[in-house]
Every structure is written in structure tokens, then in C-alpha cells.
Protein backbone atom coordinates (compact mmCIF):
# COMPACT_ATOMS: atom_id res chain seq x y z
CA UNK A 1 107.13 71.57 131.58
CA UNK A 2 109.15 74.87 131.10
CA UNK A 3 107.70 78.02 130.13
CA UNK A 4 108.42 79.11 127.04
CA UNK A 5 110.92 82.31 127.29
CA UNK A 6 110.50 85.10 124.73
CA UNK A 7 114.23 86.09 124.03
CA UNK A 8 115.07 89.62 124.04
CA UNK A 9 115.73 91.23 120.92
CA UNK A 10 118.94 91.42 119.68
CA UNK A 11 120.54 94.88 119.90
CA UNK A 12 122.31 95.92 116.65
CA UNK A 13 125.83 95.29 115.83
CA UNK A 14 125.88 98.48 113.53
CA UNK A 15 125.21 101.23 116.55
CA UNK A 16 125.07 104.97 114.97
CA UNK A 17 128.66 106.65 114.60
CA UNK A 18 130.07 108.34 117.88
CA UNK A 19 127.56 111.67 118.08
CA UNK A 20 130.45 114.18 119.14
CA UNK A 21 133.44 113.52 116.62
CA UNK A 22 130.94 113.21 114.22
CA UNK A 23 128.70 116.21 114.91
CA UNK A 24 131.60 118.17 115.72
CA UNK A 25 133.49 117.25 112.20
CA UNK A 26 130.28 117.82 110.21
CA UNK A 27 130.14 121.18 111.32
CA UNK A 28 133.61 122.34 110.75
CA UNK A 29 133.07 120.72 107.01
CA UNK A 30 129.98 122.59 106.57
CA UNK A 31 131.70 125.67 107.26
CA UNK A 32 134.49 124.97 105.04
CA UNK A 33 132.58 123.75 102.01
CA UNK A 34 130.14 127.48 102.69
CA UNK A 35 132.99 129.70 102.70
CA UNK A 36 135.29 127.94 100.05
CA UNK A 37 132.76 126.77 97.76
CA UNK A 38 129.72 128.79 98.20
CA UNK A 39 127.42 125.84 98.47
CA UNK A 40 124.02 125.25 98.41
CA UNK A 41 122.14 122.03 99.74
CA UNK A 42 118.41 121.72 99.27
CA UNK A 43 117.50 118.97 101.21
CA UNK A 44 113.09 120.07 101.71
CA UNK A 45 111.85 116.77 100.16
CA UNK A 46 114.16 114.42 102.94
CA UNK A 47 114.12 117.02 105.79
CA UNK A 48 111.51 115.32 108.04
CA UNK A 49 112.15 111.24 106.98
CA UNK A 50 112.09 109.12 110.05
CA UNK A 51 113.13 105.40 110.34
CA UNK A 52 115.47 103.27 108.49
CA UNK A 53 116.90 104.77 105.27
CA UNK A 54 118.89 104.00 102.60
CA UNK A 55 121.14 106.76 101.28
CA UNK A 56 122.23 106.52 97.28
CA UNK A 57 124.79 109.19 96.13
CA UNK A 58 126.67 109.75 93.27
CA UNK A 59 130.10 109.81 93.04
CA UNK A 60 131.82 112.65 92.04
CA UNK A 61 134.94 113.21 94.41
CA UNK A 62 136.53 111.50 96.95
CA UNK A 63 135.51 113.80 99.22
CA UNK A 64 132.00 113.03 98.35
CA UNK A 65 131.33 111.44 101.93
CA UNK A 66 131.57 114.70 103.55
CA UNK A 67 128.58 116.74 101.07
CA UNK A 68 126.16 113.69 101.89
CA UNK A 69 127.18 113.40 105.45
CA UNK A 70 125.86 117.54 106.11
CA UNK A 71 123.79 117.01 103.31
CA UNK A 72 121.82 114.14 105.32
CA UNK A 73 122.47 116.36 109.22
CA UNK A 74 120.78 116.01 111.95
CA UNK A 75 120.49 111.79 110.46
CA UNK A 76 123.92 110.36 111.47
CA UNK A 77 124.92 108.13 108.47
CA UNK A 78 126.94 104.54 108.56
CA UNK A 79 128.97 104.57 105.22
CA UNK A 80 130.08 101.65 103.43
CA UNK A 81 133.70 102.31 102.88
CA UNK A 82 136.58 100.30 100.48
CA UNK A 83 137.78 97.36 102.80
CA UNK A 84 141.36 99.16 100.97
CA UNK A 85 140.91 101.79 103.73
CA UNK A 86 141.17 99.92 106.45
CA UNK A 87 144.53 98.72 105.78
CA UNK A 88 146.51 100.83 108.81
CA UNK A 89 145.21 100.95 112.76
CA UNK A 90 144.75 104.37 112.77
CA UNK A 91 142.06 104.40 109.96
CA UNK A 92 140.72 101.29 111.21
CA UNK A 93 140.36 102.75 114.37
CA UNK A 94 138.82 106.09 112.95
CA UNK A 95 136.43 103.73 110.87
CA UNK A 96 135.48 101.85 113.70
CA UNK A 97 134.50 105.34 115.86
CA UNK A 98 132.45 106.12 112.94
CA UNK A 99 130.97 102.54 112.47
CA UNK A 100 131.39 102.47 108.72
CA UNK A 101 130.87 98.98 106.62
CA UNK A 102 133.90 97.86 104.92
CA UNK A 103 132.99 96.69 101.42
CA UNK A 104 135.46 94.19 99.10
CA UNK A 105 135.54 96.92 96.24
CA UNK A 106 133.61 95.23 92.72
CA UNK A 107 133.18 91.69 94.02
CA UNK A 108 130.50 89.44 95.82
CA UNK A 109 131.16 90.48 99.93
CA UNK A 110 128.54 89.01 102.34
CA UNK A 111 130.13 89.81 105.18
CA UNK A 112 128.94 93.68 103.98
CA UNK A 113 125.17 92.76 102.92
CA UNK A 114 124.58 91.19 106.60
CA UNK A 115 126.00 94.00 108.37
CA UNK A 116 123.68 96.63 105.95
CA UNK A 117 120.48 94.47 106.95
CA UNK A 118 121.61 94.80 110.79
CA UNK A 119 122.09 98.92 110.27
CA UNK A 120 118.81 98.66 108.61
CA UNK A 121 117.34 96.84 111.53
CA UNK A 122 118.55 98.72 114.21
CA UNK A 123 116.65 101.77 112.36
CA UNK A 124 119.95 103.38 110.87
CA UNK A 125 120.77 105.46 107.86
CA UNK A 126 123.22 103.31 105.86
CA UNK A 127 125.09 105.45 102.93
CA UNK A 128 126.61 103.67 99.53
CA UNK A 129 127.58 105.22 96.52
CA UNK A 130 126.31 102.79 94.00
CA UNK A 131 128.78 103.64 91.06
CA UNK A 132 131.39 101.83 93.31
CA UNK A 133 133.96 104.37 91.96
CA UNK A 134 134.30 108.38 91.46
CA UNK A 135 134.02 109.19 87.84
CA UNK A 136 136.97 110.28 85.87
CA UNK A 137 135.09 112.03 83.12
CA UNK A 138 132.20 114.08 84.78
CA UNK A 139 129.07 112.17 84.43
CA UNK A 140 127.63 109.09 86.42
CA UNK A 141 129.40 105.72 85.60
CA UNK A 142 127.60 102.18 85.50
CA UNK A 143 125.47 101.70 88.42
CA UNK A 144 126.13 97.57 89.05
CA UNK A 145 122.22 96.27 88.79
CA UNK A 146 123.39 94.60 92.22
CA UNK A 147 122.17 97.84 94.03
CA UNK A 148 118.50 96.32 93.17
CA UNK A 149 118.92 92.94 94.75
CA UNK A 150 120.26 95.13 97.88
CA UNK A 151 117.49 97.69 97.76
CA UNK A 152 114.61 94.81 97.59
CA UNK A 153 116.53 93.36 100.85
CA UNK A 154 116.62 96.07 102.82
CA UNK A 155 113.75 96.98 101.96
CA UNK A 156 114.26 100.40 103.40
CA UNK A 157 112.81 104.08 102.05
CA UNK A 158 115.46 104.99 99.80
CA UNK A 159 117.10 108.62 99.54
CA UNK A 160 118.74 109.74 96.74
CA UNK A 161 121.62 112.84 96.94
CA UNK A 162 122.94 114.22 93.34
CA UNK A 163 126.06 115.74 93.65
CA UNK A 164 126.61 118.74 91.28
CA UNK A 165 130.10 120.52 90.85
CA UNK A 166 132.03 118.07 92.37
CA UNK A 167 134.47 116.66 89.68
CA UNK A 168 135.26 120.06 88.34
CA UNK A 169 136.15 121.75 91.65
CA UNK A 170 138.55 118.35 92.13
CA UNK A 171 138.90 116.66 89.08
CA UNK A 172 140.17 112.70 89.18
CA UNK A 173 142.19 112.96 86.46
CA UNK A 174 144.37 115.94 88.11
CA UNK A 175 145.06 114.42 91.31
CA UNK A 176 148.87 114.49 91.74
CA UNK A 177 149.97 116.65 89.16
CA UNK A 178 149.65 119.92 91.33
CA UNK A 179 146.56 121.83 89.68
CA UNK A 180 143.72 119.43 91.19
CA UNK A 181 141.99 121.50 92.84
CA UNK A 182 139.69 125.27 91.22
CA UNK A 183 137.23 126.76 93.85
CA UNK A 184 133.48 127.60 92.50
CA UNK A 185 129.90 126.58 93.15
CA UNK A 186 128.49 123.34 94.59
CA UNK A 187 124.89 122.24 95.13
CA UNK A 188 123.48 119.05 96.51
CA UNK A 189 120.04 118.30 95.99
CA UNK A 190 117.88 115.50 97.84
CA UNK A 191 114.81 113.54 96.72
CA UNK A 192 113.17 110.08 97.92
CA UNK A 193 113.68 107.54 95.19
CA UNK A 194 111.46 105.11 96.42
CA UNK A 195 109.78 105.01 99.65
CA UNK A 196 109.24 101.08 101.88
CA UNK A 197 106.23 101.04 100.46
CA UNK A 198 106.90 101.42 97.26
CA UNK A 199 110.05 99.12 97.32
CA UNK A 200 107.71 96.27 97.89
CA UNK A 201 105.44 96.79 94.80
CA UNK A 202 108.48 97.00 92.25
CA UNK A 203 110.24 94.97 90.67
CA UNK A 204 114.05 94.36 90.45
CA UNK A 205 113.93 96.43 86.64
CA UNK A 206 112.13 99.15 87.91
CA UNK A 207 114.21 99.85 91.11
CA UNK A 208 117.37 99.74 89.05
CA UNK A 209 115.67 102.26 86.29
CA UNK A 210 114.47 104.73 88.97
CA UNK A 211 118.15 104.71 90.82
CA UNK A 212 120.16 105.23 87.52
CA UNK A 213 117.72 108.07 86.62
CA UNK A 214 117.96 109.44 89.86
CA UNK A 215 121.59 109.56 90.83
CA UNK A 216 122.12 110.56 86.78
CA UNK A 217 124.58 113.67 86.77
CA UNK A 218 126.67 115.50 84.10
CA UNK A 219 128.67 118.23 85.53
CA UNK A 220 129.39 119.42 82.27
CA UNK A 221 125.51 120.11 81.44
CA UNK A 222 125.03 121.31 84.93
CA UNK A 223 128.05 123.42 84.08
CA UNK A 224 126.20 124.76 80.43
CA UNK A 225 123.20 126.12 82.87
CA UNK A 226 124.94 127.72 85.78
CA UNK A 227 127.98 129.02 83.92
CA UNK A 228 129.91 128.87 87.06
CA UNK A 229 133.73 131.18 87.01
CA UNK A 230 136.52 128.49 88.74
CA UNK A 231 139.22 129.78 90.50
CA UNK A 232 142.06 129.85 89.24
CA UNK A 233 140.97 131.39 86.20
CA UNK A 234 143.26 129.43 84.03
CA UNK A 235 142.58 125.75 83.82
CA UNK A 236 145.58 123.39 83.91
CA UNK A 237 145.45 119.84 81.44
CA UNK A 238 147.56 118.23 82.98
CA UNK A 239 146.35 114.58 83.53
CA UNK A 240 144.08 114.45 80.46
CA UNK A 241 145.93 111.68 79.05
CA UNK A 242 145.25 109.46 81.78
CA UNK A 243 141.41 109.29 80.54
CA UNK A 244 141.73 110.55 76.92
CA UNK A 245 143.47 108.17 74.50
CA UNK A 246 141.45 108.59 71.34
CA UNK A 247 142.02 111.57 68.59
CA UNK A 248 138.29 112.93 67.60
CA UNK A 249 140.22 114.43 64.55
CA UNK A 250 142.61 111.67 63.15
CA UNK A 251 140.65 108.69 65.31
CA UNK A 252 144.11 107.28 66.08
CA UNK A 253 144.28 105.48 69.57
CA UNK A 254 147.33 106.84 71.71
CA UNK A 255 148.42 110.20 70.49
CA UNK A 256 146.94 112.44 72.70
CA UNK A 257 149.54 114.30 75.21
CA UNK A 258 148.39 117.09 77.34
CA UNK A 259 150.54 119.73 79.27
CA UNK A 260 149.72 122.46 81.54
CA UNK A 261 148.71 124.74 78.74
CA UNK A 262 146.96 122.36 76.41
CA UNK A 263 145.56 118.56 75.14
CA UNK A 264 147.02 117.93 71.47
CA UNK A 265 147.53 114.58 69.38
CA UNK A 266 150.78 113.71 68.14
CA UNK A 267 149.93 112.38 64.96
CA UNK A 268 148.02 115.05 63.11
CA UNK A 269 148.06 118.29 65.51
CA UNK A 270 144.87 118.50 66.81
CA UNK A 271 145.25 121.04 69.99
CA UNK A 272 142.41 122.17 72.72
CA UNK A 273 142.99 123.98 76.01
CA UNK A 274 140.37 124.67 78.72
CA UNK A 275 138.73 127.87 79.59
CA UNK A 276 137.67 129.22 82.79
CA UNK A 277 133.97 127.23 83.19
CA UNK A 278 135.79 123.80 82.13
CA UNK A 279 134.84 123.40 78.37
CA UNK A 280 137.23 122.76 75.47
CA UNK A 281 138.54 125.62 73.39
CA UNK A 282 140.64 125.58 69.97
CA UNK A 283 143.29 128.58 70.39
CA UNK A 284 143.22 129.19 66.41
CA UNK A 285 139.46 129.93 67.18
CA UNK A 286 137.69 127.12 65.81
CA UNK A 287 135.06 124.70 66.98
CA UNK A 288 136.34 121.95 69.21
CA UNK A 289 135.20 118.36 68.12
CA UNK A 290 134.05 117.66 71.82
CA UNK A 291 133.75 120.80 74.19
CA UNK A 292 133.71 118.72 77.02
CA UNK A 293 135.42 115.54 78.68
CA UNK A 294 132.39 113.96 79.32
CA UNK A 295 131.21 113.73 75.52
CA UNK A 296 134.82 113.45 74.53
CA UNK A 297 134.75 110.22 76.75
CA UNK A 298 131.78 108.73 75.51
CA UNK A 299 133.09 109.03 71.94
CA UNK A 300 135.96 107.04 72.40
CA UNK A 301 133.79 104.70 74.69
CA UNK A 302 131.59 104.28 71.44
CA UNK A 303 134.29 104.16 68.99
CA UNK A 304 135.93 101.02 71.41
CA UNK A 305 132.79 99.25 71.55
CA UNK A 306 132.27 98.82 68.03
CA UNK A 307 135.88 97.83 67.75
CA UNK A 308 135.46 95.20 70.47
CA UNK A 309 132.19 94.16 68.41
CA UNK A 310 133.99 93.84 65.03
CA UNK A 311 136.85 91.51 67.40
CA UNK A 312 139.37 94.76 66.73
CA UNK A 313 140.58 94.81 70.65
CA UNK A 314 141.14 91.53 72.22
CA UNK A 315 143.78 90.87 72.72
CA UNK A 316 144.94 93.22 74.46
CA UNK A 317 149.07 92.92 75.61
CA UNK A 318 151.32 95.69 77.71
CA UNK A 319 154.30 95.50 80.19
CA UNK A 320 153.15 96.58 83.14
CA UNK A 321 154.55 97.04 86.64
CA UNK A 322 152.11 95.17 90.04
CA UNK A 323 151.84 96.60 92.64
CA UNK A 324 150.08 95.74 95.74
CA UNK A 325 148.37 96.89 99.22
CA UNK A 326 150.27 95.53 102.98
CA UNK A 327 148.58 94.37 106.20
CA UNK A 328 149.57 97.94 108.34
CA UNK A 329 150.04 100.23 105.66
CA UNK A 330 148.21 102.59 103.93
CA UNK A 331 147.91 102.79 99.96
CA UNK A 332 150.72 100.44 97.50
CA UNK A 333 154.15 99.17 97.74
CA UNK A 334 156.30 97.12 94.47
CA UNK A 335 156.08 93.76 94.02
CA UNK A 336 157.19 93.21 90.61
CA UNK A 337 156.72 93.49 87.06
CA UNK A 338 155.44 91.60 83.72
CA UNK A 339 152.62 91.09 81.46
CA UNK A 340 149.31 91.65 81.24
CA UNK A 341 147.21 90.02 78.68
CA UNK A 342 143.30 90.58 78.25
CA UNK A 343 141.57 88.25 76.19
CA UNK A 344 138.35 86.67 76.01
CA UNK A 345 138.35 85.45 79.36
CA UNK A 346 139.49 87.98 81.51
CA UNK A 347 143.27 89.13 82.60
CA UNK A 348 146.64 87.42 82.59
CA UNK A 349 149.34 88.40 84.23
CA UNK A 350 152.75 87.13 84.39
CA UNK A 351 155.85 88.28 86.02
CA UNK A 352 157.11 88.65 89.36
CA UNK A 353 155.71 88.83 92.56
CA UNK A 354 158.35 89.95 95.58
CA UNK A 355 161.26 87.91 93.51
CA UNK A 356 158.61 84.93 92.57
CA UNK A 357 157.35 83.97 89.38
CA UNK A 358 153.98 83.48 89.00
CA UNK A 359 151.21 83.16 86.80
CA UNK A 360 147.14 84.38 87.60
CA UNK A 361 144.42 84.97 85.52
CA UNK A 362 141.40 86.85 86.84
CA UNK A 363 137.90 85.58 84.53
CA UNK A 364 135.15 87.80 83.93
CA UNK A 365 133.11 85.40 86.33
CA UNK A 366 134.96 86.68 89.13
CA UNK A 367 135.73 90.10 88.88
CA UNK A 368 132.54 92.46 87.65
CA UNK A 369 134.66 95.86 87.01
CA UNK A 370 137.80 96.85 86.91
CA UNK A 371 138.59 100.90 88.16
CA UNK A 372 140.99 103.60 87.92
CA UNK A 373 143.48 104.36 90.94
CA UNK A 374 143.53 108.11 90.80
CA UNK A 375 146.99 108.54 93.43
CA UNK A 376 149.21 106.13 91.30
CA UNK A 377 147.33 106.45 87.81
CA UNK A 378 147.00 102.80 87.84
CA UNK A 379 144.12 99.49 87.60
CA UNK A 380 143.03 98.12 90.68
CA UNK A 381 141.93 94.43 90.41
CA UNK A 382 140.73 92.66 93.44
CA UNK A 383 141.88 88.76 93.80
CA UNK A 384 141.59 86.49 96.35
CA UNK A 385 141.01 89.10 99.18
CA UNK A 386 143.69 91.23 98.00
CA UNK A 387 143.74 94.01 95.69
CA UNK A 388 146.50 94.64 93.65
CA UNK A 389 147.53 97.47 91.44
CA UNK A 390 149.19 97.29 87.59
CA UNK A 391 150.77 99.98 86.17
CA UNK A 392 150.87 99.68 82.26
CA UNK A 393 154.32 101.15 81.13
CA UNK A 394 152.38 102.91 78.47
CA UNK A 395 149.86 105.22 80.91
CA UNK A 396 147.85 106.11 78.28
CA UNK A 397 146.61 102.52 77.91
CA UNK A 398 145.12 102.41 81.38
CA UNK A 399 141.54 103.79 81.09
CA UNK A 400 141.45 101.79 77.14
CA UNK A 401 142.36 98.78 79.27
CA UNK A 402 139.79 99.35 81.77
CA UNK A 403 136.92 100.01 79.43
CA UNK A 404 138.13 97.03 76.99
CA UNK A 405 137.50 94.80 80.36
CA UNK A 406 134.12 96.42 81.33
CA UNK A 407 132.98 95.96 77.80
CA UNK A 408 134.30 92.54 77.19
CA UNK A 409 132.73 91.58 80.51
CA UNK A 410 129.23 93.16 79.26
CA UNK A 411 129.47 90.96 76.10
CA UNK A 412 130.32 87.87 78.16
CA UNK A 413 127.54 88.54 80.38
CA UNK A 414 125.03 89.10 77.57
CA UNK A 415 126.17 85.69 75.21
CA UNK A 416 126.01 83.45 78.84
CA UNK A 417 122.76 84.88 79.82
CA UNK A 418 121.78 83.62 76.02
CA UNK A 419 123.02 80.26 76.24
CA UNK A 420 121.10 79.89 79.62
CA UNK A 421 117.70 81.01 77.54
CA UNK A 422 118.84 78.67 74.71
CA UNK A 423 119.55 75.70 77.55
């Protein structure tokens, strides 16, 4: 009879990222972000965690990677990363170096949850940002309850790293038009969420609660306290449009324009620039409606949900263009143009796809969230693998689309999760 044979663990998969190039780039950022931006990390309460962690961010900027990355030094971090970036050899390549997780952006991606459990494993610190997204109004967007499920898993001491001046040194909404970038203060601030211990004690609820709360940031309220002076002095508007599509003053949907110099509606005159610290201003010297985007945002998010609940929205119709990401290349080419419909079961589109007619609908079932495409102002929608990228002719329908999905979806979520009670 044989001898039994203990087999030898099994060495990780998810090895830390290459110590040089990744030393040696988190320095020169550190540098930059001191002398550019002045900023301050306070990282006491996470300076001397040992073992496997789990590192919880919020998204501010697309840079956002690099503050948590110094933020988390001497720790080495493995970052789950958009599968959308790995699209060319060179940034797969660079990815690889790095050992990053590629994640199917807002759908169901095992491949990703194994791969966290092995960093976990091998005693790594694994990085997400939770919101899936970077906001495009200056405060935290919906945290996908997910991050629970994952968190009880892993079962890992969680870290949590809030992000504070972010958005309004690089604002989404002014990527591309020339004036996305003002130089003040930043600050990153660390804290343990919830230690292994801990994790195992709580329930699903209470993990969720204590994230949300944690990685909870307004820039604009941070922004009230610290009274921070951008660079350059005057603010440009450009780009407002993209996010704001409803009129505090008239409460018209699509009249709002914005230029360099100001935000105004087209229906009954209602004008606001931007001062030097980021906050609405009325040049005639009145009170604004909403001094900042943030609160200007959630208005309209309010004012959308009780049309959605009053069956006001749906459904929703617009030409749009499609566009869509190719094996080797980085970011979108064409593929066509068409409809898109959203109704009470998710998005239709039809049109053309590369000289083909076609016809797809993607259900709420299948796609939790839609999001906002900063470089081409556009929605991305993942299907089968792929994501694509529509284009409504009318660009200040995008973000009403988006919301009108991620609200719709929350309703259709809510009335199935009653007719499983009722069943």
C-alpha cells in the first residue's frame, strides 16, 4: 500500500506586481502629485497592516489608481482593471508586468472573483474601486451590494482610501474640451473598514452599510470646509451639458447649454458661471438654485425618479450612432447607426452594425448599470463579451438615458424581489 503524499501547496497565480517598474513609477507619481497638487496622505490607521488585504477606494478620477497605489506604499497593490483596457498588446503587456485583474465592467465575471480569492491567498493586497465607475458629478455613485458577497469571500481585513479633491482638479465632464484640468489641494485619508475578524461576525447588510459610509465623499462639501483656490483662477463650463439636462428654474428637461463662460437654459434664461473654488454663481448677483453640481445632480436625479414612478419616462426613443471596441486596438471605432429604445425591459437597439442590420435588446436581468464614456461623451453597454458604445444624436440625453436605465432597473429589481416574497 502507497503512502499517502501530502501535495505541495499551490503557489499563487496572482504573484505581486514587478517591484522595480512599480516602485520606481510610484515614486516619480508621488513627486508629481507633491509638487503639482500639494497633497497630503494620512495613511496612520493602515501604516503597519500585515497579511492579505482588501483595498476599497472611491472613484473620483481616472487617475485614481495612482493616489491609492502611494497612498497604500511600501504594500504593492494588484488592481482590478476594465477588461476594455486590455484591448492592445502593449497595455496588455504593461497589465500583465503589473499583474492587475481584468474585470467585465457591470456584469457577472468569474473568471475575476477566482483570481481575487488566489491574490487573497497568496497574502496579496488586491485594489477595486467599488463604484465600478468615476463619478461625473462629485460625490460617490451606487456602490453595487455585490462588493458584500465579495468581501464575505475573501474574507480579507478590508482598507478603505477616500479620495478628496479629485473630480475638481480633473473633472469627468471636461475631459476633451481643453479646460479639464485646475491645479489645487488633494488629500487621501485611510481607515480599516472592517478587519478578518470582524468580516466573519457580519452580515451581508452590515458590510455593505459600513463600505458605502466609508468610501462616502462629496468634493463639493469637502470643498465648503477647505475653501481650496484652483488654478486657473477662472473656471471653464464647458461640458456641463453632458451631465446637466434639467432647468432648476423652468424644470424643463433639455435646455441647458453651457459655454466656456457660463451654464444657461434656453427656454427661460436661467444663467450660472463658476467661481474660483468650483461653486455656482449668478452674474446679476443673485442666489443660484444649486451652488454646486453635485446637489444640482441629485435634483434632477429626484425630479426623474418621480417621473419614472408616475410612468412619465419609459419609453424612452433617440437616434443614436454604435460604436464599438476591436481585438488590437485601443478605445472605439464606427459601426453604424439607429435606434435606441428603453422600455420596461431594458434597451433596444436597431440599426446597423459594419453594413448589417440587426436587432438586440439588452434586459435589465443582464446588464446591472449602464455608465458614462467620458473620451467620446457616450453609454457604454456591455453584451455578450463585448462592449459597445451609443452615441445619442441629442448629447444632452446621455446621462437622462443612463439614469432612466439605473432607475428602471432599481424598480425592476424591487417588484421581482416582491413577487419572489409573494411566491
Amino acid at each position: 500500500m502507497e503512502k499517502h503524499r501530502h501535495k505541495k501547496p499551490r503557489k499563487p497565480r496572482i504573484k505581486k506586481p514587478f517591484g522595480p517598474l512599480y516602485y520606481f513609477a510610484a515614486v516619480a507619481v508621488e513627486c508629481y502629485y507633491r509638487l503639482a497638487y500639494g497633497i497630503n496622505i494620512e495613511r496612520q490607521a493602515t501604516r503597519k497592516i500585515k497579511g492579505p488585504i482588501l483595498v476599497l477606494a472611491n472613484h473620483q478620477c481616472f487617475l485614481d489608481f495612482m493616489l491609492v497605489a502611494i497612498t497604500m506604499l511600501p504594500r504593492r497593490l494588484n488592481f482590478m482593471v476594465s477588461s476594455f483596457y486590455y484591448k492592445t498588446p502593449f497595455m496588455r503587456g504593461l497589465l500583465g508586468v503589473l499583474q492587475t485583474i481584468p474585470k467585465d465592467q457591470f456584469s457577472p465575471d468569474i473568471s475575476s472573483i477566482k483570481k481575487s480569492i488566489d491574490c487573497i491567498r497568496g497574502g496579496n493586497a488586491l485594489a477595486i474601486f467599488p463604484e465600478g465607475q468615476v463619478t461625473f458629478y462629485g460625490s460617490t455613485t451606487d456602490i453595487d451590494p455585490s462588493i458584500a458577497k465579495l468581501i464575505k469571500k475573501l474574507g480579507a481585513t478590508v482598507v478603505g482610501v477616500s479620495i478628496r479633491g479629485h473630480f475638481l482638479c480633473n473633472p469627468k465632464h471636461a475631459q476633451g474640451t481643453g479646460a479639464d484640468r485646475h491645479f489645487g489641494k488633494l488629500e487621501v485619508v485611510t481607515d480599516i473598514l472592517a478587519t478578518s475578524d470582524e468580516i466573519r461576525e457580519m452580515s451581508e447588510t452590515e458590510i455593505y452599510q459600513r463600505v458605502v459610509k466609508g468610501l462616502s465623499q462629496d468634493d463639493y462639501e469637502w470643498q465648503r470646509q477647505r475653501q481650496v483656490r484652483f488654478r486657473p483662477r477662472r473656471w471653464s463650463c464647458l461640458g456641463l451639458d453632458k451631465v446637466i439636462y434639467y432647468c432648476p428654474s423652468c424644470h424643463e428637461y433639455f435646455t441647458i447649454k453651457s459655454t466656456k463662460e457660463k451654464v444657461y437654459c434656453e427656454n427661460c434664461g436661467y444663467t450660472t458661471t463658476l467661481d474660483r473654488y468650483g461653486f455656482f454663481q449668478c452674474p446679476d448677483g443673485s442666489q443660484p438654485v444649486y451652488d454646486t453640481l453635485s446637489n444640482w445632480y441629485q435634483a434632477q436625479r429626484t425630479c426623474l425618479k418621480k417621473d419614472l414612478e408616475q410612468n412619465r419616462v419609459l419609453p424612452v426613443q433617440c437616434s443614436c450612432h454604435l460604436m464599438t471596441t476591436k481585438k488590437g486596438n485601443y478605445g472605439y471605432m464606427d459601426a453604424g447607426k439607429g435606434r435606441m429604445v428603453l422600455d420596461d425591459e431594458g434597451i433596444l437597439y436597431e440599426g446597423t452594425r459594419f453594413d448589417e442590420n440587426i436587432s438586440w435588446r439588452i434586459r435589465y436581468a443582464h446588464s446591472p448599470r449602464l455608465t458614462h464614456n467620458s473620451p467620446t461623451h457616450s453609454i457604454d453597454i456591455p453584451y455578450d463579451r463585448e462592449l459597445l458604445s451609443v452615441i445619442p444624436e441629442n448629447k444632452r440625453m446621455m446621462i437622462y438615458i443612463i439614469e432612466s436605465y439605473n432607475l428602471a432597473r432599481q424598480r425592476w429589481e424591487e417588484q421581482r424581489e416582491k413577487k419572489l416574497d409573494q411566491a
